[in-house]
N, C-alpha and C. Protein backbone atom coordinates (compact mmCIF):
# COMPACT_ATOMS: atom_id res chain seq x y z
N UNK A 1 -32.41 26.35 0.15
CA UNK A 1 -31.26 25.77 -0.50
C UNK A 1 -31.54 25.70 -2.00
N UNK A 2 -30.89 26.24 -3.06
CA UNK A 2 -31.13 26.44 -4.01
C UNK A 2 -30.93 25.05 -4.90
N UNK A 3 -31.64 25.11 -5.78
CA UNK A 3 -31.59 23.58 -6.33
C UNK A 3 -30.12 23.61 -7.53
N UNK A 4 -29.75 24.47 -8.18
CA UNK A 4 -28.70 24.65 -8.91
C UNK A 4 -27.47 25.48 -8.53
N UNK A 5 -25.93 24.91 -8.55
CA UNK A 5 -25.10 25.62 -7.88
C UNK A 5 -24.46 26.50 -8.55
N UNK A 6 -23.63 27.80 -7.93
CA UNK A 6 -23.46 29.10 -9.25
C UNK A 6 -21.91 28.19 -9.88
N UNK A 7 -21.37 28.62 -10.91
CA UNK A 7 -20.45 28.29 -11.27
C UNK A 7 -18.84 28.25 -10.03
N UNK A 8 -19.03 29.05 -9.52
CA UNK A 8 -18.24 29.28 -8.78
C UNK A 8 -17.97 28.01 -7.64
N UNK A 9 -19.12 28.26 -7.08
CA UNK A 9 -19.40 26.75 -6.23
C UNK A 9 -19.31 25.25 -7.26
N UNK A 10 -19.20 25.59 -8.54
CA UNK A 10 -18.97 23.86 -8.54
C UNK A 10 -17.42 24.05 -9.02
N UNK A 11 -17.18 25.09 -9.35
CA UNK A 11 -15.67 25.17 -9.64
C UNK A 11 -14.21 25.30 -7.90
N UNK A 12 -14.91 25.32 -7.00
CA UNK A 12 -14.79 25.19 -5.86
C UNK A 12 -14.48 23.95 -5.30
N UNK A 13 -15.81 23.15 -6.06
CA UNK A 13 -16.12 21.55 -5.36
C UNK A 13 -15.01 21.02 -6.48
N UNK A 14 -14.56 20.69 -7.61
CA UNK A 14 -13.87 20.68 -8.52
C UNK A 14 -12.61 20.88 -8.23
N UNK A 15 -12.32 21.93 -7.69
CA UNK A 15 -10.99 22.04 -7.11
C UNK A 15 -10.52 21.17 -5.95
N UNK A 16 -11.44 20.96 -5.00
CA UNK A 16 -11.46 20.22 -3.49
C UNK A 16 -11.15 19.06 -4.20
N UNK A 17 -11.91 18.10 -5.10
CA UNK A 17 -11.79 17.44 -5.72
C UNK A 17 -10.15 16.47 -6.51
N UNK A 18 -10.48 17.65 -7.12
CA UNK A 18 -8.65 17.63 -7.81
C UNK A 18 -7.39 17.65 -6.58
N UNK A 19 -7.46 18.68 -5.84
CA UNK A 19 -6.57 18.30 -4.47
C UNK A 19 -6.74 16.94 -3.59
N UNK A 20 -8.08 16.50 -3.27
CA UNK A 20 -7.68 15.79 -2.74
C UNK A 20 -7.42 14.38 -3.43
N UNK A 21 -7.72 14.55 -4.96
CA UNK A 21 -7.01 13.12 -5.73
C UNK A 21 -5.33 13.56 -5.70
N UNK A 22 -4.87 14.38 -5.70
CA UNK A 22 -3.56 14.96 -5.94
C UNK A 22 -2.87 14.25 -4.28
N UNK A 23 -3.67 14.60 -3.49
CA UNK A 23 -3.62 13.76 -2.37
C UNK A 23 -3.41 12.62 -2.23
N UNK A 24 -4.25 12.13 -2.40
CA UNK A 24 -4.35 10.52 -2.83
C UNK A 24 -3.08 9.80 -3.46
N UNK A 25 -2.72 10.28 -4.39
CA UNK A 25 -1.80 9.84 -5.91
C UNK A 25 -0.69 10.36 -4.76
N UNK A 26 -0.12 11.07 -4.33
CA UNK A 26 0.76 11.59 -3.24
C UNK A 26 1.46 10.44 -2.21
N UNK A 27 0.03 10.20 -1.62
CA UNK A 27 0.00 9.01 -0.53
C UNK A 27 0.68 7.88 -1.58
N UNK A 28 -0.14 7.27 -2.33
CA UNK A 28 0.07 6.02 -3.27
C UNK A 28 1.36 5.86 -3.91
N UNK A 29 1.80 7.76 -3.78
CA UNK A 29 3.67 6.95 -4.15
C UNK A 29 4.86 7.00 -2.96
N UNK A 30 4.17 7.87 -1.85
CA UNK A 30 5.12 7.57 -0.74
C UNK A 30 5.01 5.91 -0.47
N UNK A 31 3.68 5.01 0.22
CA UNK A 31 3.76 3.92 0.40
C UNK A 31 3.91 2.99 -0.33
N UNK A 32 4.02 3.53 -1.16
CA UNK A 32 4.79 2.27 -2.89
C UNK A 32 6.51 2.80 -2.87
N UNK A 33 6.97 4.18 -2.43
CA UNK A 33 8.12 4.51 -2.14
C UNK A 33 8.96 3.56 -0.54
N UNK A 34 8.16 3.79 0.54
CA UNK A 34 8.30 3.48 1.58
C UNK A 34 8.00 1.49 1.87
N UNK A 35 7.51 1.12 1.33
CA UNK A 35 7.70 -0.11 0.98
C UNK A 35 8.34 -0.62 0.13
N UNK A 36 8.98 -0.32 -1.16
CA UNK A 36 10.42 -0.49 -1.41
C UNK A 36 11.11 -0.68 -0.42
N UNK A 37 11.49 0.76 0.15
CA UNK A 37 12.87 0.94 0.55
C UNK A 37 12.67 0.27 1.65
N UNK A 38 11.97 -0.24 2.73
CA UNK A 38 12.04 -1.12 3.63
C UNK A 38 12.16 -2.33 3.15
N UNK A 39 11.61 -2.91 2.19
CA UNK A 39 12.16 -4.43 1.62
C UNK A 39 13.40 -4.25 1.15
N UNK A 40 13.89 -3.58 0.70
CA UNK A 40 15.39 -3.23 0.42
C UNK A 40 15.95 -3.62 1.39
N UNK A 41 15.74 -2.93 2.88
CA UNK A 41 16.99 -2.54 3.67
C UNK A 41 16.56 -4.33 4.66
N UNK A 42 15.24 -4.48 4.69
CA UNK A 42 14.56 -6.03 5.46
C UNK A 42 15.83 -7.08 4.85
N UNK A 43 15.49 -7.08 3.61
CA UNK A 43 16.10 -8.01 2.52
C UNK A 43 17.80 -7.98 2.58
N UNK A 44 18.33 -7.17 2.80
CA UNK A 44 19.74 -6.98 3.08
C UNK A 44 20.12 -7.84 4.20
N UNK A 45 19.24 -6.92 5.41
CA UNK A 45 19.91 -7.66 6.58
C UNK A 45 19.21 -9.16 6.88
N UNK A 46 18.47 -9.30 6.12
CA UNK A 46 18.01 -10.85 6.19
C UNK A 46 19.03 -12.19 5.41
N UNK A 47 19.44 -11.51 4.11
CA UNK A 47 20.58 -12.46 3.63
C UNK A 47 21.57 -11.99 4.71
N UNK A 48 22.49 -10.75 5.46
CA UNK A 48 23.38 -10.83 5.97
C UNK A 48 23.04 -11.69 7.42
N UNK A 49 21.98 -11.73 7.43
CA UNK A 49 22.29 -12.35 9.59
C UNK A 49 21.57 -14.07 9.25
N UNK A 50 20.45 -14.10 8.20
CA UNK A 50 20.33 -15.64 7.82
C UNK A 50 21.32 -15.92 6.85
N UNK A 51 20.22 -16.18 5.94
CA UNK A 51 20.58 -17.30 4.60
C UNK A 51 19.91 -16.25 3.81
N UNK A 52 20.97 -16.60 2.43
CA UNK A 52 19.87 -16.19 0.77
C UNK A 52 18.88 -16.73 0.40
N UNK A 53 18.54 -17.76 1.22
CA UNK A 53 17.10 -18.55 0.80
C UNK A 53 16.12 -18.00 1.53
N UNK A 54 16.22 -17.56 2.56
CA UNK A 54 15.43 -16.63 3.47
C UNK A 54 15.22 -15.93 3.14
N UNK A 55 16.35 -14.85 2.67
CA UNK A 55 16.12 -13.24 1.86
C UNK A 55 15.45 -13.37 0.91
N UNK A 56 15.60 -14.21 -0.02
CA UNK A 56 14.58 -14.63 -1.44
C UNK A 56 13.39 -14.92 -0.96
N UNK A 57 13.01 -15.53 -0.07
CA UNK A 57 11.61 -15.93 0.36
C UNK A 57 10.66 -15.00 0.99
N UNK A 58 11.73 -14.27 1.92
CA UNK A 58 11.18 -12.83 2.43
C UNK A 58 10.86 -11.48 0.80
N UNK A 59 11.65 -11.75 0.36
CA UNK A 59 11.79 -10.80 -1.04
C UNK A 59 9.95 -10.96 -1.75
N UNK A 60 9.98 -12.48 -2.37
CA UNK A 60 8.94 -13.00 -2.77
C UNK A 60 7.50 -12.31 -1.93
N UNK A 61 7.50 -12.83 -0.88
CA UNK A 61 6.38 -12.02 0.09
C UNK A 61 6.56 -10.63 -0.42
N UNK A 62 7.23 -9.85 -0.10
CA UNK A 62 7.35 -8.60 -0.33
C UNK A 62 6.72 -7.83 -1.73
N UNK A 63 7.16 -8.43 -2.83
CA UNK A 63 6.42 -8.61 -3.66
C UNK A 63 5.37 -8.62 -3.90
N UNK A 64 4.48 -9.57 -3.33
CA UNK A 64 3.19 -10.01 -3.67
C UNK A 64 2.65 -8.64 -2.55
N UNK A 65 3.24 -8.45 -1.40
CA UNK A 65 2.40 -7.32 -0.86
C UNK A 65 2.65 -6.13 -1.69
N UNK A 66 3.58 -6.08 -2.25
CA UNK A 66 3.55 -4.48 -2.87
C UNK A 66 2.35 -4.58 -4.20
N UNK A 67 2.25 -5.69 -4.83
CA UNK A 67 1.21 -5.72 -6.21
C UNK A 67 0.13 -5.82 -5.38
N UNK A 68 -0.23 -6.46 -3.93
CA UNK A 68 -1.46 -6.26 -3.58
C UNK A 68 -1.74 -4.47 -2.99
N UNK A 69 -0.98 -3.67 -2.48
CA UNK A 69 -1.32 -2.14 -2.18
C UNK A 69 -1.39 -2.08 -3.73
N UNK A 70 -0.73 -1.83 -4.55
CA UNK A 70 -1.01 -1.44 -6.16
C UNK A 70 -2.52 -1.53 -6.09
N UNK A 71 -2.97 -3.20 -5.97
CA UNK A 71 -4.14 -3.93 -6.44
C UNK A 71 -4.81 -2.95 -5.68
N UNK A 72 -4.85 -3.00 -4.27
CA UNK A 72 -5.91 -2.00 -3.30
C UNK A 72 -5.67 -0.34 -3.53
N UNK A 73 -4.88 -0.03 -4.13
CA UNK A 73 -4.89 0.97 -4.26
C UNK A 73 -5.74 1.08 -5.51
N UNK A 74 -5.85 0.78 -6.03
CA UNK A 74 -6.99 0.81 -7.55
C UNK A 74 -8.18 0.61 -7.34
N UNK A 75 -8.30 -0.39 -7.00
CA UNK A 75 -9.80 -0.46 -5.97
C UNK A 75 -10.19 0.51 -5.13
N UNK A 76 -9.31 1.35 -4.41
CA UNK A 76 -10.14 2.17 -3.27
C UNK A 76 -10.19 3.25 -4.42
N UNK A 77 -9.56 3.68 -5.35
CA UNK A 77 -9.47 4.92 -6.34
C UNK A 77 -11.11 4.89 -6.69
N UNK A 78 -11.57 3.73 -7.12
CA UNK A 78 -12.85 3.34 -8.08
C UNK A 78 -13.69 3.54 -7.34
N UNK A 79 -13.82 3.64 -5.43
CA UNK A 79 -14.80 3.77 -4.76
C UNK A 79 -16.14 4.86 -4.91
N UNK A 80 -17.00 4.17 -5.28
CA UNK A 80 -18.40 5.54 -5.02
C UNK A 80 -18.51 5.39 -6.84
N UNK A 81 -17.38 5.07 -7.56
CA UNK A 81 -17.43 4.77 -9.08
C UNK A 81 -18.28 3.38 -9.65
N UNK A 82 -18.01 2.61 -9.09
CA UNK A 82 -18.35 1.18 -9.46
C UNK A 82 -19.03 0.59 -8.08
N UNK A 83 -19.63 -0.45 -8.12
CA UNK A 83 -20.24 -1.25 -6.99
C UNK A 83 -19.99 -2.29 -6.75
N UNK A 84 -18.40 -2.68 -7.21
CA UNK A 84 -17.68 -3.82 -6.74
C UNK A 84 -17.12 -4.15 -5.92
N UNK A 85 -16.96 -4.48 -5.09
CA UNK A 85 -16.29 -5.02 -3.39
C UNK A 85 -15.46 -4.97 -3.69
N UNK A 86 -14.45 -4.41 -2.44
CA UNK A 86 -13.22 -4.14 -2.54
C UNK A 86 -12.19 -5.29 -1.76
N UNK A 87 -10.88 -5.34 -2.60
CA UNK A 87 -10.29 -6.11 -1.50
C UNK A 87 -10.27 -7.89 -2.01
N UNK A 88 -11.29 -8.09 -3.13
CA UNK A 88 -11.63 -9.77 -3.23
C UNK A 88 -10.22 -10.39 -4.11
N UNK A 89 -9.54 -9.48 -5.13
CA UNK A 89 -8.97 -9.22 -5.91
C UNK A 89 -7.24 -10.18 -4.90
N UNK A 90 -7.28 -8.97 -3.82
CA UNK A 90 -6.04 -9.24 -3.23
C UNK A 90 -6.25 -10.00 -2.20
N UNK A 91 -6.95 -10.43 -1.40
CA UNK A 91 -7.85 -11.64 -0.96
C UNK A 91 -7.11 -13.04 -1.81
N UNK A 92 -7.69 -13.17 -2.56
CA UNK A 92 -7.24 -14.37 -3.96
C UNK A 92 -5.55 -14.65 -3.72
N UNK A 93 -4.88 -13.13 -3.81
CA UNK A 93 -3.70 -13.32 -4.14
C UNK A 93 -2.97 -13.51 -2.92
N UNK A 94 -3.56 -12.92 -1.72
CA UNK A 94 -2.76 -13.14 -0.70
C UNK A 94 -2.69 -15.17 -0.58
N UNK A 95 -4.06 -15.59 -0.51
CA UNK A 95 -4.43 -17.16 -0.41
C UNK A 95 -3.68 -17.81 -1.55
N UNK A 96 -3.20 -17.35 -2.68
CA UNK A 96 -2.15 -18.26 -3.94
C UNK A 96 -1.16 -18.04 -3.03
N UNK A 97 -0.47 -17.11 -2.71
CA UNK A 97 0.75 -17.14 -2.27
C UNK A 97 0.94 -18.05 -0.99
N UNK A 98 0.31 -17.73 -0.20
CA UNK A 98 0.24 -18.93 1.25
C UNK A 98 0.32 -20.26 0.57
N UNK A 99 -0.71 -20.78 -0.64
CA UNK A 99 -0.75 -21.86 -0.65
C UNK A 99 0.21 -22.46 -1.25
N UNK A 100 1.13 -21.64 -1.90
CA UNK A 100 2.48 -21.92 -3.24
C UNK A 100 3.66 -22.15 -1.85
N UNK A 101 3.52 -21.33 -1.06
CA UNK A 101 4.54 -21.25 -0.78
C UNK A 101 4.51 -22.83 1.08
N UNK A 102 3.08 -23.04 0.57
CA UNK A 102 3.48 -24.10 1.62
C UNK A 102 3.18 -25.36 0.83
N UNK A 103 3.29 -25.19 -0.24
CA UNK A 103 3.18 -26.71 -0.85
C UNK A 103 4.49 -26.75 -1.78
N UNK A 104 5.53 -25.64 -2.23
CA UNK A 104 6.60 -26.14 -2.94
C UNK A 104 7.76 -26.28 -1.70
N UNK A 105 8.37 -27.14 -1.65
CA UNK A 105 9.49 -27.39 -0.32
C UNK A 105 10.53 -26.11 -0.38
N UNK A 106 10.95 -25.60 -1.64
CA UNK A 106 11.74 -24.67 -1.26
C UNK A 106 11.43 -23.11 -0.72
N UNK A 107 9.86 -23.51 -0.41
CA UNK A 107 9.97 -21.71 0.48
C UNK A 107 9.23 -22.02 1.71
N UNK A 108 9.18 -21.62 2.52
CA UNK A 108 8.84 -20.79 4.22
C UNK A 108 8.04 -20.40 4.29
N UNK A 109 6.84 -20.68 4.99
CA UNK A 109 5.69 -19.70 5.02
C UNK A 109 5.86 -18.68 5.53
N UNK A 110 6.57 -18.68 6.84
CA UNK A 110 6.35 -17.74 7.82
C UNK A 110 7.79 -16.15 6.90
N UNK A 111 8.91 -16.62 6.46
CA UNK A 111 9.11 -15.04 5.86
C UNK A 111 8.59 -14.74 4.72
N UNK A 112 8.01 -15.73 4.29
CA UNK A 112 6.85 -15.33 2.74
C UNK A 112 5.95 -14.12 3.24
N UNK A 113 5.69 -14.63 4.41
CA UNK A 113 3.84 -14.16 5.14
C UNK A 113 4.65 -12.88 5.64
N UNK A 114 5.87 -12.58 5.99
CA UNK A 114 6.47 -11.49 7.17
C UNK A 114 6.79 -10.90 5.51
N UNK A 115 7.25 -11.25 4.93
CA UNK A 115 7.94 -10.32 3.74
C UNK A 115 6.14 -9.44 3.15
N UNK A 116 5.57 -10.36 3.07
CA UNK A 116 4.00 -9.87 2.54
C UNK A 116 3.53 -8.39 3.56
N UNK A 117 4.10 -8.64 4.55
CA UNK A 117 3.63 -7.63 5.79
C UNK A 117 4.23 -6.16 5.56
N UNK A 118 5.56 -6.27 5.14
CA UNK A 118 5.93 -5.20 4.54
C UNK A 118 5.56 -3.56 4.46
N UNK A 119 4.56 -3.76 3.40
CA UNK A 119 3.69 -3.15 3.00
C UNK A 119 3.17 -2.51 4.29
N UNK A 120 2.83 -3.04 5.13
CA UNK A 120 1.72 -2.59 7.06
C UNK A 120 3.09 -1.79 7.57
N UNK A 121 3.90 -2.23 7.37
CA UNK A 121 5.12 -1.53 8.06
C UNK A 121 5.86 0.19 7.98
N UNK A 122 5.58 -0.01 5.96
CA UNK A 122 5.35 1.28 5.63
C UNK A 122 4.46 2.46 6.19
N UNK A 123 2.77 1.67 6.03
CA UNK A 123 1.85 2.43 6.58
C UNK A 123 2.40 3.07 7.55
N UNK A 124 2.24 2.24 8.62
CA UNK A 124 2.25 2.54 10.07
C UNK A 124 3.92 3.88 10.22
N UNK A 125 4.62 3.67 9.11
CA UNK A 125 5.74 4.85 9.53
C UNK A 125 5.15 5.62 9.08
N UNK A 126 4.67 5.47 7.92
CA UNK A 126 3.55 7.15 7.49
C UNK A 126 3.03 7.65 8.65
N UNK A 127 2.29 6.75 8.96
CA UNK A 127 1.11 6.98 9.88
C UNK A 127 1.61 7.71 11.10
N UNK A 128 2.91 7.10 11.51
CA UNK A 128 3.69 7.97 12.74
C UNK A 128 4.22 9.44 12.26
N UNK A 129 5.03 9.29 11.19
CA UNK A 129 5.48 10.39 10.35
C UNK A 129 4.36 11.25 10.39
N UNK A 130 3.68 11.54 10.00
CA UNK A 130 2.16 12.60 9.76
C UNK A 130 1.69 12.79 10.84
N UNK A 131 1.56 11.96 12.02
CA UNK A 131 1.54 12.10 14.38
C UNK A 131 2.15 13.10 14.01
N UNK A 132 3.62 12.80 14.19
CA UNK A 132 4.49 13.58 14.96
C UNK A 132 4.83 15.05 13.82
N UNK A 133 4.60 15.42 12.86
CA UNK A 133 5.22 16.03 11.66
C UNK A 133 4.45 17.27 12.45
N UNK A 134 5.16 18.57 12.33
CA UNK A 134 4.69 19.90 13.18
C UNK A 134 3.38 20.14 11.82
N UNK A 135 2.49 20.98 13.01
CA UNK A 135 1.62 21.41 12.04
C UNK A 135 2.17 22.85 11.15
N UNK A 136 1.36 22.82 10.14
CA UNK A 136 1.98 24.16 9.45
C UNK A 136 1.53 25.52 10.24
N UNK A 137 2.01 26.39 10.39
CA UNK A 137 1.58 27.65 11.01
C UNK A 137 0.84 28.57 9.91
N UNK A 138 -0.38 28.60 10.51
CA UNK A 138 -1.49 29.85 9.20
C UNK A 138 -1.36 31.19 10.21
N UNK A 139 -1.03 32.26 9.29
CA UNK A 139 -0.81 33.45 9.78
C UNK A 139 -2.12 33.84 9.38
């Protein structure tokens, strides 16, 4: 195994590289896309079948989960870069929000905490979406 690689081979690894951040950045705007638009459509039918205080409270959650994927999404980017634990960041923020929202009387824990979930909901349609999506055919 040769101790130095030819140009070719690191321009190779370089490329793998660049695709699969292109990858990455891909993913990071479908589930920042796909969590929108499900708090959108959550948030609709939550003021139409409850209350606007519900929808706002569910909204709020929603929120804080989308700045926490942001937050985790930055963190997992930095991985193998830095030697900082991942996750402590949005940890913090998930625990402010629980605690705001059960100590001021006008919000709900439980659609704060379901609006926060959001975000898992997206995943998991990706996650089905990309199951079921045909594979590409290589001739």
């Amino acid at each position: 195994m040769p101790l130095t690689e030819s140009p070719t081979e690191i321009a190779a690894t370089v490329s793998d590289d660049t695709d699969s951040m292109k990858d990455y950045y891909q993913l990071q705007r479908t589930l920042l896309l796909l969590s929108l638009v499900f708090t959108g459509i959550i948030f609709i039918c939550v003021w139409i079948f409850y209350s606007l205080n519900l929808a706002l409270n569910y909204l709020l959650g929603a929120c804080v989960g989308i700045i926490y994927l942001k937050l985790l999404a930055g963190e997992v980017e930095k991985i193998g870069t830095s030697g900082q634990r991942v996750g402590g960041k949005g940890l913090a923020l998930v625990a402010a929000m629980i605690i705001v929202a059960s100590q001021w009387q006008e919000l709900h824990i439980v659609p704060v905490f379901l609006g926060f979930l959001t975000y898992k909901v997206a995943i998991i349609a990706y996650t089905i979406q990309s199951v079921m999506a045909p594979e590409p055919k290589s001739e």
